[in-house]
Protein backbone atom coordinates (compact mmCIF):
# COMPACT_ATOMS: atom_id res chain seq x y z
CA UNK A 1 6.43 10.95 62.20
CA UNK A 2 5.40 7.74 63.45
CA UNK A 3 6.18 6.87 67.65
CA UNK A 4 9.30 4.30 66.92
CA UNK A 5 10.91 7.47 65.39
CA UNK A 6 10.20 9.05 68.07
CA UNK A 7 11.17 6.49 70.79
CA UNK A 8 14.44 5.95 68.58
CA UNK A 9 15.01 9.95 69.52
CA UNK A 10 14.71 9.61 72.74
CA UNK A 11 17.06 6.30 73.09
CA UNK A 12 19.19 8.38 71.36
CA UNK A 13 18.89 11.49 74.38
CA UNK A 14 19.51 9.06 76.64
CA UNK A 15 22.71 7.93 75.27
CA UNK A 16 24.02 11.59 74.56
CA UNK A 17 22.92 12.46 78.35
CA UNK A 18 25.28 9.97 79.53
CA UNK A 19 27.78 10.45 76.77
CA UNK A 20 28.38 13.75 78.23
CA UNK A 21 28.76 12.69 81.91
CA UNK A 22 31.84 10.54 79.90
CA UNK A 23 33.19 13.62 78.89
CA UNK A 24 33.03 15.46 82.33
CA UNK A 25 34.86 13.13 84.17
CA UNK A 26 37.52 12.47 81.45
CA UNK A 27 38.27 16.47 81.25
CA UNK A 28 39.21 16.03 85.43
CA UNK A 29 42.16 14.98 85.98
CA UNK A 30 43.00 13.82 89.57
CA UNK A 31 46.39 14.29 91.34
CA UNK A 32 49.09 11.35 92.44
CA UNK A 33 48.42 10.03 95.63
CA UNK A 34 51.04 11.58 97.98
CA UNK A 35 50.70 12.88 101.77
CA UNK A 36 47.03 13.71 102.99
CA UNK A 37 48.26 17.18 103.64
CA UNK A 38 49.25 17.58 99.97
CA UNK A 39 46.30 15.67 98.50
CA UNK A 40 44.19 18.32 101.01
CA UNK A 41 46.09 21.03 99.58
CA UNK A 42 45.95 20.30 96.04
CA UNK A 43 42.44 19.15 95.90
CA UNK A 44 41.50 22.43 97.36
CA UNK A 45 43.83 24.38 94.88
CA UNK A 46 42.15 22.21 91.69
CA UNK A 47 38.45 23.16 93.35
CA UNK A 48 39.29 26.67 93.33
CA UNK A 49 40.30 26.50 89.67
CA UNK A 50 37.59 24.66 88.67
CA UNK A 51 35.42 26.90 90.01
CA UNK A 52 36.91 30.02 88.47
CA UNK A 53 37.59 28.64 85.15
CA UNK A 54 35.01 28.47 82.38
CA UNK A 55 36.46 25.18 80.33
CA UNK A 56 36.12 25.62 76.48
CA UNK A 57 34.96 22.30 76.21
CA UNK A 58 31.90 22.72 79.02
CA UNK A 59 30.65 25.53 77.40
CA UNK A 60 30.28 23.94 74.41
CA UNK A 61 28.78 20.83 76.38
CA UNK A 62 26.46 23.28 77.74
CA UNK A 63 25.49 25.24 74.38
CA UNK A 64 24.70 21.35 72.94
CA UNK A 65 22.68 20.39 75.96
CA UNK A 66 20.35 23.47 75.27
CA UNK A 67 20.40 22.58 71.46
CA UNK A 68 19.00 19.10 72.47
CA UNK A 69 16.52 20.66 74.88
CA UNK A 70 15.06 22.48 72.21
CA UNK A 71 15.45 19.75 69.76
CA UNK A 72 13.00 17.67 72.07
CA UNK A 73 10.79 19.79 72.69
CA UNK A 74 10.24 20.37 68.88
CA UNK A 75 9.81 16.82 68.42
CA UNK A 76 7.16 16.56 71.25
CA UNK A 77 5.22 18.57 69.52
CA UNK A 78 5.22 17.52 65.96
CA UNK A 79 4.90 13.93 67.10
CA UNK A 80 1.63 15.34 68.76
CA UNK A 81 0.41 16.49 65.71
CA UNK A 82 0.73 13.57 63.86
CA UNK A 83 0.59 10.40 66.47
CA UNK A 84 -3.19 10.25 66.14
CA UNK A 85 -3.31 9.90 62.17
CA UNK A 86 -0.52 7.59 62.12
CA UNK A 87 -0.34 5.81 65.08
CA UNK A 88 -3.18 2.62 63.27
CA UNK A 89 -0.91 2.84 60.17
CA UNK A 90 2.58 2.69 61.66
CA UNK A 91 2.02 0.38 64.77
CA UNK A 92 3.00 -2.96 62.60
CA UNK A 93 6.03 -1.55 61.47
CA UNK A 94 7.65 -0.89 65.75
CA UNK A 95 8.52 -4.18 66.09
CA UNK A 96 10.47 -4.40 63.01
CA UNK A 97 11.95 -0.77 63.78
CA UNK A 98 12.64 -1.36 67.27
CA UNK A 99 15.26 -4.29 66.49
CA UNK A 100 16.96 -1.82 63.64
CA UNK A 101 17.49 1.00 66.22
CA UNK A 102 18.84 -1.45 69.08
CA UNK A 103 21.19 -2.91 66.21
CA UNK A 104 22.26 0.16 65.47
CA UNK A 105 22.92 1.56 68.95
CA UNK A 106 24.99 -1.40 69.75
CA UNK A 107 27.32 -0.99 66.77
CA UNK A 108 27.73 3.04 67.59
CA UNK A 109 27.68 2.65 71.27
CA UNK A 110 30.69 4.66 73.02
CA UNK A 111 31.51 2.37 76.01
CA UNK A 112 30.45 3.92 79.37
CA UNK A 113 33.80 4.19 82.04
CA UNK A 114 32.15 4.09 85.76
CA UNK A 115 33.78 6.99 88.12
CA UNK A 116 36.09 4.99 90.11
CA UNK A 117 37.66 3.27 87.34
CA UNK A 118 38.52 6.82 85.68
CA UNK A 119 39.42 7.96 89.52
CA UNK A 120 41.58 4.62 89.66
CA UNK A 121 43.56 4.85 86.62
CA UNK A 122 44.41 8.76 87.07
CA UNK A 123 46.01 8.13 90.33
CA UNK A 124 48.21 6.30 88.12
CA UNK A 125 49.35 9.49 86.04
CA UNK A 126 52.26 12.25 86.48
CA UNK A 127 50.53 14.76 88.56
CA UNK A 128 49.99 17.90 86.35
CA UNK A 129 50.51 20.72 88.48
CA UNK A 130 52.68 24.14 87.47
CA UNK A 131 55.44 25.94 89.66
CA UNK A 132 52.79 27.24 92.11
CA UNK A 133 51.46 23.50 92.77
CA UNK A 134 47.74 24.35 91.10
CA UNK A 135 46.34 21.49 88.70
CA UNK A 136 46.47 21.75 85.25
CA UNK A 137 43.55 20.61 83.06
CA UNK A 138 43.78 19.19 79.92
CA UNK A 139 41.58 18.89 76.52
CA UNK A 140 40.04 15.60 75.72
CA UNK A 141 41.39 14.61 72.00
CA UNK A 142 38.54 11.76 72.42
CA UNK A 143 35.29 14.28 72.95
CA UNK A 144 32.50 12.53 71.42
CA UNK A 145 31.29 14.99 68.25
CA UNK A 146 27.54 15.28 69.94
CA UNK A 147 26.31 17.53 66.76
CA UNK A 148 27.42 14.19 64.54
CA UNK A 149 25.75 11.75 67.10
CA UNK A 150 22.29 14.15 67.16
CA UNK A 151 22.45 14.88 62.97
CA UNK A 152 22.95 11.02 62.77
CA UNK A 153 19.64 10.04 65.22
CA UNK A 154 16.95 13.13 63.44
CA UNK A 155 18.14 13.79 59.95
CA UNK A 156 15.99 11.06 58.24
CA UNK A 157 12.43 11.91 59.08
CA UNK A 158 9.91 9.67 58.12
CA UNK A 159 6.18 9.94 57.26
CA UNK A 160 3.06 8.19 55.79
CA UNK A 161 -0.04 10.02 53.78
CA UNK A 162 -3.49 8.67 52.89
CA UNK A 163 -4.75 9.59 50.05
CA UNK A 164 -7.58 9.18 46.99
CA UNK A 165 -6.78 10.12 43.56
CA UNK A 166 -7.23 9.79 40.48
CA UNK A 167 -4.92 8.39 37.87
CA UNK A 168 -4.53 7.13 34.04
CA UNK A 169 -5.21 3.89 32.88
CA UNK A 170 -2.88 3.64 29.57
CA UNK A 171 -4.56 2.45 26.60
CA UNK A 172 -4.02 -0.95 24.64
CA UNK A 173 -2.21 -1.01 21.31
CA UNK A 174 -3.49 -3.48 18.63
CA UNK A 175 -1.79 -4.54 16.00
CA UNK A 176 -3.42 -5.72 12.71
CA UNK A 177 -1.88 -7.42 9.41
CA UNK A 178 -2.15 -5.13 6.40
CA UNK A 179 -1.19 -6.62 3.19
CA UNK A 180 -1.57 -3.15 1.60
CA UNK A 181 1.36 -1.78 2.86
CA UNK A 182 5.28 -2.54 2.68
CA UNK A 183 6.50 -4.40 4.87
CA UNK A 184 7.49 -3.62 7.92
CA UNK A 185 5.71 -0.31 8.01
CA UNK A 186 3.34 0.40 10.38
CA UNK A 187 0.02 3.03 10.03
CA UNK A 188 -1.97 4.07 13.15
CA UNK A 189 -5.83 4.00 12.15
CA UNK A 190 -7.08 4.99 15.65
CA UNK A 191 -5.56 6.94 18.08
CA UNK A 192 -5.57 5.28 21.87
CA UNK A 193 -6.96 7.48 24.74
CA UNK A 194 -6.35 6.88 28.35
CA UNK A 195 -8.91 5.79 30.56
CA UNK A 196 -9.30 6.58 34.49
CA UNK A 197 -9.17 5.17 37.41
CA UNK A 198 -9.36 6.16 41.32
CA UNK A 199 -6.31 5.21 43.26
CA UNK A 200 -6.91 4.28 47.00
CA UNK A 201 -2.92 4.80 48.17
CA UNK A 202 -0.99 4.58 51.25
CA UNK A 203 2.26 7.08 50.71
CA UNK A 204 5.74 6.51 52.26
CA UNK A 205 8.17 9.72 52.42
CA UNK A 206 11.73 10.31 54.03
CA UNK A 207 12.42 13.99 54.28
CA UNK A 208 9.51 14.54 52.33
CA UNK A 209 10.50 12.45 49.33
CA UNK A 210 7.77 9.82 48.36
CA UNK A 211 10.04 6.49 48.43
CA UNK A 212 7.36 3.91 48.16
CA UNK A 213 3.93 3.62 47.46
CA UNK A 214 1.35 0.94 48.44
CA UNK A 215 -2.05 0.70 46.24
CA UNK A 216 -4.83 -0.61 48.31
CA UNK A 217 -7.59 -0.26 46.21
CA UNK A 218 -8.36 0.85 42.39
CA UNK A 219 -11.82 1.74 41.10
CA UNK A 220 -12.44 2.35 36.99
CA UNK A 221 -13.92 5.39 36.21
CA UNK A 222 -13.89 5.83 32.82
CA UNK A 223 -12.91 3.26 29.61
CA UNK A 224 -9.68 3.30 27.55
CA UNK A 225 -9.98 3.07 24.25
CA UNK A 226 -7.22 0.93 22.44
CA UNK A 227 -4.94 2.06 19.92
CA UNK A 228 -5.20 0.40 16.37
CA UNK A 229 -2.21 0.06 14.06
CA UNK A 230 -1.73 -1.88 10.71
CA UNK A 231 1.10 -3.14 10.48
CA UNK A 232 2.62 -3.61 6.89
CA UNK A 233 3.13 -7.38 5.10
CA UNK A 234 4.10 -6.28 1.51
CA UNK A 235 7.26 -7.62 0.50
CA UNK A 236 6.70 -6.38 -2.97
CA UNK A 237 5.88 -2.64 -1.94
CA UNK A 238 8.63 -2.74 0.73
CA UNK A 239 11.51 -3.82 -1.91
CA UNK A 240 9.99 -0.99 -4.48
CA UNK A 241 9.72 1.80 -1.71
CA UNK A 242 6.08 2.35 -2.76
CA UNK A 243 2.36 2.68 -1.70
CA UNK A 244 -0.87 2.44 -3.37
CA UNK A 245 -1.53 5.28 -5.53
CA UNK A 246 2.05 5.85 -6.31
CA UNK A 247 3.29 5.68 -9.67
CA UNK A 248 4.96 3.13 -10.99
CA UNK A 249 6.87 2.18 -14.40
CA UNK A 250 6.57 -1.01 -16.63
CA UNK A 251 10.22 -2.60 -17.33
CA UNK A 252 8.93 -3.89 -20.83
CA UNK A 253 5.96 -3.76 -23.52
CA UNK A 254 2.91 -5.69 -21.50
CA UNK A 255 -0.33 -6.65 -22.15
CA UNK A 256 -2.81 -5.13 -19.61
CA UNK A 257 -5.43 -7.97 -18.67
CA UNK A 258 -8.82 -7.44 -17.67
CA UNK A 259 -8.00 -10.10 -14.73
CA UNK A 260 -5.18 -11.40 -12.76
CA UNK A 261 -4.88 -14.23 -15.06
CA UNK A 262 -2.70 -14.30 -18.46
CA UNK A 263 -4.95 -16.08 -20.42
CA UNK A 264 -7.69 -12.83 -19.42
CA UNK A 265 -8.79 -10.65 -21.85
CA UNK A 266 -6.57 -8.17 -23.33
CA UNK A 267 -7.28 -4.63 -22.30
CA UNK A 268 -4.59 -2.76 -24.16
CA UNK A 269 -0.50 -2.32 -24.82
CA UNK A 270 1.31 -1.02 -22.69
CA UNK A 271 4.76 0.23 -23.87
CA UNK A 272 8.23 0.07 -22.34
CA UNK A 273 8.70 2.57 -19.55
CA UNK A 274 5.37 4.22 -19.25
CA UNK A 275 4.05 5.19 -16.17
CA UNK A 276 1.11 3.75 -14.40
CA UNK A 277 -0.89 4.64 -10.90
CA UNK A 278 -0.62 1.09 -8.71
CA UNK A 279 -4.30 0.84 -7.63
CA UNK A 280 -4.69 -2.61 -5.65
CA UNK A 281 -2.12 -5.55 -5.09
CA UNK A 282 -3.95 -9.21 -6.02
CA UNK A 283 -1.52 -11.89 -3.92
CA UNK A 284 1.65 -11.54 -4.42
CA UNK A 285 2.15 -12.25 -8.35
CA UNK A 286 -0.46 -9.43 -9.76
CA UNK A 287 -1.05 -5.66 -9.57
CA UNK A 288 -4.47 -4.03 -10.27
CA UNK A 289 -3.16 -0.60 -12.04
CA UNK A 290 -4.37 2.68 -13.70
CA UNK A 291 -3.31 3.37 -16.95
CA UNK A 292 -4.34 6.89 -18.84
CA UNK A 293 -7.58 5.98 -17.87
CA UNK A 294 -7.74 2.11 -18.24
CA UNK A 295 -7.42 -0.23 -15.28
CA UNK A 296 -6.58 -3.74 -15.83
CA UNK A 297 -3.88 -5.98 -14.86
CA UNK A 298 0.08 -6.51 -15.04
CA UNK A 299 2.39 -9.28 -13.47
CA UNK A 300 4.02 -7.45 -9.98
CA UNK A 301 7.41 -8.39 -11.65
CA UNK A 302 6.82 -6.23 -14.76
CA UNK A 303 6.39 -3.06 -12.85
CA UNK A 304 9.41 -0.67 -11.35
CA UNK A 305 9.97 2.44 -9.15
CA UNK A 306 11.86 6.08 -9.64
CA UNK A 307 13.52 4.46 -6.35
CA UNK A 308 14.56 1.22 -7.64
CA UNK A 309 15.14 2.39 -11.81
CA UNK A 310 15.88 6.04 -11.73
CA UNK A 311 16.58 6.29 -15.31
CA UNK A 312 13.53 4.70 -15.96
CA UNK A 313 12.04 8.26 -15.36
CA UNK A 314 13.73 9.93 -18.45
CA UNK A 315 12.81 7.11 -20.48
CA UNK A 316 9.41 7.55 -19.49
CA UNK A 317 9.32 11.24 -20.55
CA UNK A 318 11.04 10.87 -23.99
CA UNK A 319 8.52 7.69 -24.33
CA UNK A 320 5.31 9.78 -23.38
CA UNK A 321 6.63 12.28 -26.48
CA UNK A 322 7.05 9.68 -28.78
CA UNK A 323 3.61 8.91 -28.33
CA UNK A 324 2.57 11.95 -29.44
CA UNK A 325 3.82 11.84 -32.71
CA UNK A 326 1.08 11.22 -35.36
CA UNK A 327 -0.10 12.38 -38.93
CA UNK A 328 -2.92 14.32 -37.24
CA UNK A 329 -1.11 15.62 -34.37
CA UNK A 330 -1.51 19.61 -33.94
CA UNK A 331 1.04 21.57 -35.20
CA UNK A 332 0.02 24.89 -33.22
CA UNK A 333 1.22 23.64 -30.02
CA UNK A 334 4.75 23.75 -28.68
CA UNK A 335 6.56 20.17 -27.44
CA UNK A 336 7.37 19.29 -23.91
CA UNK A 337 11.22 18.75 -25.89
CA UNK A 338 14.41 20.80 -24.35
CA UNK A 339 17.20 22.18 -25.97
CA UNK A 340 19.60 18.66 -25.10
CA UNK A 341 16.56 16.89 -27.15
CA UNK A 342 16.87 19.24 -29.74
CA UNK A 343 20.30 19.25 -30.23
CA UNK A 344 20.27 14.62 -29.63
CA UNK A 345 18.13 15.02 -32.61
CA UNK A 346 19.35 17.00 -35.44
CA UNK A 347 23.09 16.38 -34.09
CA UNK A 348 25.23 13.15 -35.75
CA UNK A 349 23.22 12.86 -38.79
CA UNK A 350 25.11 11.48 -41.56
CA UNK A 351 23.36 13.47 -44.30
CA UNK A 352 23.95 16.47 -42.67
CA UNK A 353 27.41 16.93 -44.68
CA UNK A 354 27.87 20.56 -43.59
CA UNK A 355 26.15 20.33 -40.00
CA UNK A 356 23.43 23.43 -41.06
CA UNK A 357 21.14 21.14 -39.11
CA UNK A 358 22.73 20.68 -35.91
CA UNK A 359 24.52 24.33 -35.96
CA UNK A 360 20.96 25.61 -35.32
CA UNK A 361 18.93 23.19 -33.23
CA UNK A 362 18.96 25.92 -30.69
CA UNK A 363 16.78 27.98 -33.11
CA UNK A 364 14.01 25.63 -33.44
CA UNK A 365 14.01 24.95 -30.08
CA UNK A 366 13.23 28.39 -29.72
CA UNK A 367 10.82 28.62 -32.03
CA UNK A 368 9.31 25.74 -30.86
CA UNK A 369 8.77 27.81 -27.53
CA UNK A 370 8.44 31.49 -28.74
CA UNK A 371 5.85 31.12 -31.54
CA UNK A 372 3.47 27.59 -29.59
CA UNK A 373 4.62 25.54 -32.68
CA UNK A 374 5.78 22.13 -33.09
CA UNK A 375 9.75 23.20 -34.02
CA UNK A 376 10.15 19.73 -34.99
CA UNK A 377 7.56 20.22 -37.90
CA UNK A 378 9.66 23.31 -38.84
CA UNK A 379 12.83 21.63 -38.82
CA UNK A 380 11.51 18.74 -41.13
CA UNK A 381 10.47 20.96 -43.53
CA UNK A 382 13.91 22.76 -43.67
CA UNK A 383 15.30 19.10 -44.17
CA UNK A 384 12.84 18.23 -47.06
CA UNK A 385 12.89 21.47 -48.96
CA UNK A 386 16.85 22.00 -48.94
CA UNK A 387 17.86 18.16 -48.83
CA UNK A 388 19.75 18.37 -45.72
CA UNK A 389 21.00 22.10 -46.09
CA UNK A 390 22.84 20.78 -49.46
CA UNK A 391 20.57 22.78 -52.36
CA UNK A 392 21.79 25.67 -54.31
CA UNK A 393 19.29 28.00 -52.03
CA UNK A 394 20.25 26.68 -48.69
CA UNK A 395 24.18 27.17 -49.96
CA UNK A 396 23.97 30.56 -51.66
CA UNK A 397 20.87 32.46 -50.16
CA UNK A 398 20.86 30.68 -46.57
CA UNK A 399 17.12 29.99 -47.19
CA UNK A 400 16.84 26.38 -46.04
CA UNK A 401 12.78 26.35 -47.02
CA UNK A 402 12.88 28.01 -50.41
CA UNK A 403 10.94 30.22 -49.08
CA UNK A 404 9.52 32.43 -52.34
CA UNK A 405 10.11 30.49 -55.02
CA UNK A 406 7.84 29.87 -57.27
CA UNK A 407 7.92 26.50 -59.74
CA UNK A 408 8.93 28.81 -62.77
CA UNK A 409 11.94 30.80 -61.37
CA UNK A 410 12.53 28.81 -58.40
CA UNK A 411 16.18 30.30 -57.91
CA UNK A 412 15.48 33.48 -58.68
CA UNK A 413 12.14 34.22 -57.33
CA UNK A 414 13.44 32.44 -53.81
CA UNK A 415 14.31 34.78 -50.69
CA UNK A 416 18.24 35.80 -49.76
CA UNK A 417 18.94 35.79 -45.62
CA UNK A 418 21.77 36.79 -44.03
CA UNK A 419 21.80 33.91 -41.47
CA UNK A 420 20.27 30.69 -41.31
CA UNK A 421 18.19 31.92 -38.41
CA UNK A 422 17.06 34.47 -40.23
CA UNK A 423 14.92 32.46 -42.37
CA UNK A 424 13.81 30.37 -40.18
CA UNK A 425 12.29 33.01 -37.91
CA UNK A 426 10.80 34.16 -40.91
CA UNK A 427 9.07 31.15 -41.87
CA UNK A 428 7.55 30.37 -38.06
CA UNK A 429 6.33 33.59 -38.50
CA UNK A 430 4.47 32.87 -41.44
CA UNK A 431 3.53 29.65 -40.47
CA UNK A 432 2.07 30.34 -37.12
CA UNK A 433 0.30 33.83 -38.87
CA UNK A 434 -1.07 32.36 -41.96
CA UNK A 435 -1.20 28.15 -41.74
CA UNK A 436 -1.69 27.03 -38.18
CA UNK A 437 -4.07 29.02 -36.50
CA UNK A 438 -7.70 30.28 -37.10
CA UNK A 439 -8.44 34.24 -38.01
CA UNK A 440 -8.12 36.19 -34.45
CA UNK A 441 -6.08 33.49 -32.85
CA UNK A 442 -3.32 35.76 -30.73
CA UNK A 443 -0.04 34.58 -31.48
CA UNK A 444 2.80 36.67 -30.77
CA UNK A 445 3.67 40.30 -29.63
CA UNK A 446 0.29 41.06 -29.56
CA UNK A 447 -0.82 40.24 -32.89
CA UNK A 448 -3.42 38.02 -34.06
CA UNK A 449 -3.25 35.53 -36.91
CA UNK A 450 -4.98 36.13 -40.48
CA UNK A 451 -5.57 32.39 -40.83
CA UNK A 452 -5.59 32.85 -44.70
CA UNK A 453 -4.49 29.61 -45.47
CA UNK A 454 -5.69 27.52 -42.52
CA UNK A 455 -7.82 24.40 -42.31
CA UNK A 456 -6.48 22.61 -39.67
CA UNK A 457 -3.40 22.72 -37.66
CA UNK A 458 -2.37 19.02 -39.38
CA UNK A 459 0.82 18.50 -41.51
CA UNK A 460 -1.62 17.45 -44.45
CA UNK A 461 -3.79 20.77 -43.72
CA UNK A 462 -0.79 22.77 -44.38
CA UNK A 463 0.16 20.66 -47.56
CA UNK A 464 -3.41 21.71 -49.68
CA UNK A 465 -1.72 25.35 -49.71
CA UNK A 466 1.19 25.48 -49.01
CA UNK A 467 3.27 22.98 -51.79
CA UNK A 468 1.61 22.03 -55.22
CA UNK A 469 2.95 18.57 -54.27
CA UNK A 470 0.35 16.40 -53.07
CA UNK A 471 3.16 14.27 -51.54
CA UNK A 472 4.94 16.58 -49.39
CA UNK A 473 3.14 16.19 -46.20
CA UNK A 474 3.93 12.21 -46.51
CA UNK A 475 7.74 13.58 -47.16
CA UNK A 476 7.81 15.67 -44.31
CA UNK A 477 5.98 13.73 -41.89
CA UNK A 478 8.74 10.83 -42.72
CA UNK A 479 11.43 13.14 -41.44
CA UNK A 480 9.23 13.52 -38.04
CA UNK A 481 9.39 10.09 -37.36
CA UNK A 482 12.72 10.09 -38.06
CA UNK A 483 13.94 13.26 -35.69
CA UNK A 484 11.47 11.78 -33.07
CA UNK A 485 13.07 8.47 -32.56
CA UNK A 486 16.21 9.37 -32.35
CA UNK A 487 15.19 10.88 -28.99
């Protein structure tokens, strides 16, 4: 508490002391003037009353003047306490206080009535006296509300600390142009850490909450360290919702060039919606990319994103199995095709006049995925040997391979089947047991293939002993190419 708190307190007494000498005369109220003998006797009837009656209003009076006692005596003592810390810190401010409390006395100031003008003006009044001619005394409506008046003058106490300590001192953030990522984007590369500092710090408190602060001194104690961020320039990885290392998709067949320059050195061919790995961006016209291997480089406007082109994903896929497709391709290995590829391929095909083909794409399919064989393979052979499903065989004995015959009694020596799917189950069987895998290879419910007849797992391979034409592997390779691009 600082001493113009405390002389504002004691003003304050002061004012409630006489306050209360108000209210004491005001509660007494004197009797008309009539004949001395009558003022004699009534003033001695209104003593005696006085004397005997305990006024509601002076007991309270005298229960607040023993309140305010104690009040300022608790006062004296804390202002003790704390005088000689704060008495250097505070003294500038009495001046300045001084004026506030004066100010604010004057505005809640209750006028002070001298004696004989409150003796004057009751002469004035109706004498109150009852049927036995003894004064009646009446409450004050105007009492001044002394608990308000002392909760006004001590409920905001105020106080000052001294104190060292030590505090933060944030860290700096950097920001850095990175053409390497999208725009707008922004990549913290070194986390910030807070220095320290010691605070020298004056404290200002009213009912112990800190209101204001002054800082008189600040000494570093330890170094920040600033935080680093890259912030992203890339209009071209913004707009494709990329980053280096992503994957990305050429929009058309491109040359890959050894250098950012078209007249470069060509690299290799790159076909229409394959995917490449985006390595480095050169400016803003060229990409350095990855491609199965090969790095080179593409014009930024020939390359796309899953974000930007999401068919371009599918096309990718059915592209990427295209590729595969080749005269030495192996033949003991199942596709990466699904059953909606399957049925695209052998479905709609003009030559199949009865629809044998596309009824049962669903079985080499599963083939394809039961046995680890190429099911395309199987279904091209089944197109070459029964011309579509149209032969006497394929019609009468639902063997679309003509599977048995032999080149003297081709009919007759040829298997019967109850279903189509019957013979071709039969003929994976013997394909993957006999033609496409070596001797000990395990192939399916825990059997192992003989490998009689295998070379290599190539349609030619299977051609030296399987069909006494030379041809057929050119014949059935054909129809290959021709399921495979209608993917």
């Amino acid at each position: 508490m600082r001493i113009n708190d405390f002389e504002k307190m004691q003003r304050s007494l002061e004012q409630m002391r006489t306050n209360l000498e108000d209210i004491k005369k005001a509660d007494y109220i004197e009797p008309q003037r009539t004949s001395p003998a009558q003022r004699r006797k009534g003033r001695h009837v209104a003593q005696k009353k006085i004397n005997q009656i305990e006024h509601p209003k002076l007991t309270k009076i005298a229960r607040e003047e023993h309140i305010i006692v104690m009040v300022t005596i608790a006062i004296v003592a804390i202002t003790c306490i704390f005088s000689t810390t704060i008495f250097a810190k505070s003294i500038s401010e009495n001046t300045v206080e001084k004026q506030e409390v004066v100010q604010k006395e004057e505005e809640n100031d209750v006028p002070n009535v001298t004696e004989s003008e409150v003796v004057e003006e009751k002469e004035t009044q109706a004498q109150p006296v009852n049927s036995n001619g003894e004064l009646i005394l009446e409450n004050n409506e105007n009492a001044i509300e002394l608990e308000n008046i002392l909760m006004e003058n001590v409920s905001v106490l105020k106080s000052k600390e001294y104190a060292e300590e030590v505090r933060p001192i944030e860290f700096e953030i950097k920001y850095n142009d990175n053409p390497n990522l999208p725009e707008g984007e922004e990549v913290v590369v070194q986390e910030g850490v807070d220095g320290t500092q010691q605070v020298t710090v004056i404290k200002s408190y009213e009912n112990n909450q800190l209101v204001s602060e002054n800082v008189l001194s600040t000494m570093p104690l330890g170094d920040s360290t600033p935080q680093i961020v890259d912030r992203g320039t890339s209009k071209f990885l913004a707009e494709n919702k990329v980053h280096l290392d992503d994957k990305m998709y050429v929009t058309k067949e491109v040359e890959l060039k050894k250098n950012a320059d078209n007249a470069s050195d060509t690299v290799c061919t790159i076909l229409e919606s394959l995917d490449v790995i985006l390595v480095a961006l050169d400016g803003e016209d060229w990409c350095k990319i990855n491609y199965d291997g090969l790095e080179g480089y593409v014009e930024c406007k020939n390359l796309t994103s899953s974000e930007v082109t999401p068919d371009i994903v599918e096309a990718n896929r059915v592209q990427r199995i295209k590729m595969t497709l080749s005269e030495s391709m192996p033949l003991n290995e199942s596709t990466d095709l699904t059953l909606d590829d399957y049925k695209k391929m052998l479905s709609g095909n003009a030559s199949d006049k009865k629809h044998i083909l596309e009824e049962n794409a669903e079985v080499f399919y599963n083939m394809d995925k039961t046995y680890h064989m190429n099911g395309v393979f199987l279904a091209s052979m089944a197109i070459h040997e029964s011309a579509w499903g149209t032969s006497t065989i394929a019609n009468d004995k639902k063997n679309l391979f003509g599977y048995g015959a032999y080149d003297s009694s081709p009919y007759q020596s040829s298997f019967s089947f109850d279903t189509y799917a019957e013979g071709i189950e039969l003929v994976a069987k013997a394909l993957v047991k006999y033609y496409l895998n070596a001797e000990g290879t395990p192939i399916y419910e825990g059997e192992v293939a003989k490998g009689s007849y295998y070379t290599e797992p190539t349609v030619e391979s299977v051609n030296t002993r399987y069909a006494s034409d030379q041809n057929w592997h050119n014949k059935v390779y054909s129809y290959m190419e021709y399921l495979y691009h209608r993917l």
